[in-house]
Protein backbone atom coordinates (compact mmCIF):
# COMPACT_ATOMS: atom_id res chain seq x y z
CA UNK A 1 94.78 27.47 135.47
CA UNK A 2 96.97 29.28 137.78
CA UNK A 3 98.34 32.89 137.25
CA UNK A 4 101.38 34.17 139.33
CA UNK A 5 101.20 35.98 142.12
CA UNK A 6 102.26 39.89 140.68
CA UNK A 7 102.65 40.78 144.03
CA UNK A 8 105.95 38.55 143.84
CA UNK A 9 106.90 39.62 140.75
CA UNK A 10 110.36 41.54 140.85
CA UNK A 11 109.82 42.71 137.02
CA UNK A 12 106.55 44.59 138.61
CA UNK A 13 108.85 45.92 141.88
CA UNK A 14 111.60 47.58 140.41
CA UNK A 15 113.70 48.09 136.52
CA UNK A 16 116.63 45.78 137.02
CA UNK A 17 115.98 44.83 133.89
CA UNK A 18 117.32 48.34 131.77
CA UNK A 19 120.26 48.39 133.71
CA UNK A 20 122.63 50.78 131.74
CA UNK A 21 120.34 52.84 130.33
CA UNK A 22 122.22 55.80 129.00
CA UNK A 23 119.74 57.74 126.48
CA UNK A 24 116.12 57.71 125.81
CA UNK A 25 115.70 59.31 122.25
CA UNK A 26 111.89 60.27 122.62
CA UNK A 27 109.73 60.28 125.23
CA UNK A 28 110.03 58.61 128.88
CA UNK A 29 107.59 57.65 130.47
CA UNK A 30 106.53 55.55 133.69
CA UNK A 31 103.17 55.66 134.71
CA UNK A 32 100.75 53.62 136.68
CA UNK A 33 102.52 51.01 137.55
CA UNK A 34 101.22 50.43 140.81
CA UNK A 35 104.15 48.21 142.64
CA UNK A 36 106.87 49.93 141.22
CA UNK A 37 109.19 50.93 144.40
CA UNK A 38 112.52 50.29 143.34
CA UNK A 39 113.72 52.96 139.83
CA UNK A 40 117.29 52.58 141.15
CA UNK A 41 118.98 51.09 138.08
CA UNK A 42 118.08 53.89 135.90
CA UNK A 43 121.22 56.09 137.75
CA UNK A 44 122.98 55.77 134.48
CA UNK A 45 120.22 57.94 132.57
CA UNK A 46 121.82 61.09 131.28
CA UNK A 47 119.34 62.34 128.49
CA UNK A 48 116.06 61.99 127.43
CA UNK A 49 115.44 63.56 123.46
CA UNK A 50 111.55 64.35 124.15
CA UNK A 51 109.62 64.49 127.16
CA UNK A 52 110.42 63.14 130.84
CA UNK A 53 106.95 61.87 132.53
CA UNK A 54 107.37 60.33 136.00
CA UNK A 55 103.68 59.43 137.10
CA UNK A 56 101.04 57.86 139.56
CA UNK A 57 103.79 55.59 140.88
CA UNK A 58 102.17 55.06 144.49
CA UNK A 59 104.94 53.01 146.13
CA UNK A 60 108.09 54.69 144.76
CA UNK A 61 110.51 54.74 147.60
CA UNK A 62 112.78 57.17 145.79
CA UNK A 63 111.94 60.12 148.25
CA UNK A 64 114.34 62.97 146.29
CA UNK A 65 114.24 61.11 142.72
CA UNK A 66 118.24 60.44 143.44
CA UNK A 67 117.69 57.69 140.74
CA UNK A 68 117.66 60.45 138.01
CA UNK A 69 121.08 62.04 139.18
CA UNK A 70 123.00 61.77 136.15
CA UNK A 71 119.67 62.56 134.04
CA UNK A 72 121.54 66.20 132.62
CA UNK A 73 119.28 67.02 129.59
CA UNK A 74 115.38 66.74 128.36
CA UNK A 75 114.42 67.99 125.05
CA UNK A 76 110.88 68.59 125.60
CA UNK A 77 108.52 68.73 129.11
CA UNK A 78 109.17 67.74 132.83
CA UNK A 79 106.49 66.01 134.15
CA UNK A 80 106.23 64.76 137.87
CA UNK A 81 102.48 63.72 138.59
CA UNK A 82 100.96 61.89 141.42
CA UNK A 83 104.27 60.77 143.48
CA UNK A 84 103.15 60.30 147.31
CA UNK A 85 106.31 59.44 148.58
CA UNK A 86 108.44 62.51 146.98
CA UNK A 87 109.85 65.17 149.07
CA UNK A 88 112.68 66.34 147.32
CA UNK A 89 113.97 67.36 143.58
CA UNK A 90 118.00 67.26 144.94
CA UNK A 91 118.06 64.21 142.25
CA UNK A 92 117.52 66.31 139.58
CA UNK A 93 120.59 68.66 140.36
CA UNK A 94 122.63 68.21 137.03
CA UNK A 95 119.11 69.30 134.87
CA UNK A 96 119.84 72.18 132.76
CA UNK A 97 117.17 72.64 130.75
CA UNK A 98 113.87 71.26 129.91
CA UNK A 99 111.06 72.96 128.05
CA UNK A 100 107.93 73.04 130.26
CA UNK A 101 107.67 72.04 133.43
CA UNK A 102 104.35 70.04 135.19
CA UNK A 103 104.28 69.39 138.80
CA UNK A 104 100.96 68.18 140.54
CA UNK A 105 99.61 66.34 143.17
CA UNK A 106 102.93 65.71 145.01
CA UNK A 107 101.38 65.87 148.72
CA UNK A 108 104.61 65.81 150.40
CA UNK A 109 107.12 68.01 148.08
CA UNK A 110 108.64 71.11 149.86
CA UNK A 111 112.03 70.61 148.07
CA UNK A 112 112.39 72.09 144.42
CA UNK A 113 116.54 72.58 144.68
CA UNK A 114 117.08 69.98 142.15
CA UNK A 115 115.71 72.13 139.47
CA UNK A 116 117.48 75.41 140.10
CA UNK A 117 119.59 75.09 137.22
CA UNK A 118 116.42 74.52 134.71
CA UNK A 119 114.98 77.65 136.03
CA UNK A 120 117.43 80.29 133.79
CA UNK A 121 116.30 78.64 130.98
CA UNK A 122 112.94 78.43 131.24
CA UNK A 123 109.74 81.11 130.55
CA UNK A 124 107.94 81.66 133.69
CA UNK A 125 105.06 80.59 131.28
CA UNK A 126 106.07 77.61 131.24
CA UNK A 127 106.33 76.72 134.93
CA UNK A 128 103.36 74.76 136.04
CA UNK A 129 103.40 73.68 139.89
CA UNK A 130 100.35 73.05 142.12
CA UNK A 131 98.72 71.25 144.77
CA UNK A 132 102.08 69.69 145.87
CA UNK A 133 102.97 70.78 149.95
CA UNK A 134 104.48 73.25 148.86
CA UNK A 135 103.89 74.96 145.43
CA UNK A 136 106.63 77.70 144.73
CA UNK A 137 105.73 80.63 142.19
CA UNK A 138 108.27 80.55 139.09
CA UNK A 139 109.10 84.67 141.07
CA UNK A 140 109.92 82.29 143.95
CA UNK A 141 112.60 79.95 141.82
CA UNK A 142 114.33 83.10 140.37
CA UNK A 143 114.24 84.52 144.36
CA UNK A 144 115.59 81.33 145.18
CA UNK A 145 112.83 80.01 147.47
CA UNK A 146 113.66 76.63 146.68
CA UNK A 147 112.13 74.71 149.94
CA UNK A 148 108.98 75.63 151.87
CA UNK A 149 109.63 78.05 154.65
C-alpha cells in the first residue's frame, strides 16, 4: 500500500484552507510543521483571545511576518520561536498589546519595529528576547532601538 508523497501535499505547504480567518478565541498556535512556507491566507487575522505562538516553522518564507498585518490584538503571550527565515516584525505593526512577550532562536532578526506599539503596554518584566541576530533590551524598545545598528 502506497502513501502520498507529503512533499506534494499543498495542505502541508501553506493554510489555504482557513481562508477568512477573522478571530481565534484561545490560543494560536503553529508549530512544527516542517513544510509549511506559505501562512499568506491568514492576512485577515485581527485577534487572537489567548496566546499567539508562531514556532519551529523551518521553511516559512514570510521574512517580516506581513501575513499577520491585520493581527491588532492578543489577550495573552507573543511567542516567536525557532523562525530561520525571519528578519523583520514590520508585520506586526497594528499590535497594541499583548501580555508577555518570547522571542528566541530567530538567527536572522535585526528588525523589532513591528512591535513598537506593544512596548507602552507592556512590563519590561515581561519582555523576553534572546539569541536572535539581534536581541534588543526592553531599555532599547522604550529608546527606540528598534533594528540592529
Amino acid at each position: 500500500m502506497s502513501t502520498p508523497d507529503q512533499k506534494n501535499s499543498p495542505a502541508q505547504d501553506n493554510l489555504n484552507n482557513v481562508k477568512s480567518l477573522t478571530e481565534v478565541g484561545g490560543v494560536f498556535v503553529l508549530s512544527s510543521l516542517p513544510l509549511l512556507r506559505d501562512i499568506s491566507s491568514l492576512k485577515t487575522l485581527k485577534q487572537v483571545g489567548d496566546s499567539f505562538m508562531v514556532q519551529y516553522l523551518d521553511q516559512l518564507t514570510d521574512q517580516t511576518l506581513a501575513s499577520f498585518s491585520s493581527l491588532r490584538s492578543v489577550g495573552g503571550d507573543l511567542s516567536l520561536i525557532s523562525l530561520p527565515n525571519l528578519v523583520s516584525l514590520n508585520g506586526l505593526s497594528l499590535l497594541t498589546g499583548v501580555q508577555r512577550v518570547f522571542i528566541y532562536d530567530n538567527q536572522q532578526l535585526t528588525n523589532y519595529t513591528g512591535l513598537k506599539n506593544v512596548i507602552p503596554t507592556l512590563p519590561g518584566a515581561n519582555w523576553q528576547v534572546s539569541n536572535n541576530k539581534y536581541d534588543p533590551t526592553y531599555q532599547d524598545m522604550i529608546a527606540g532601538k528598534y533594528v540592529a545598528p
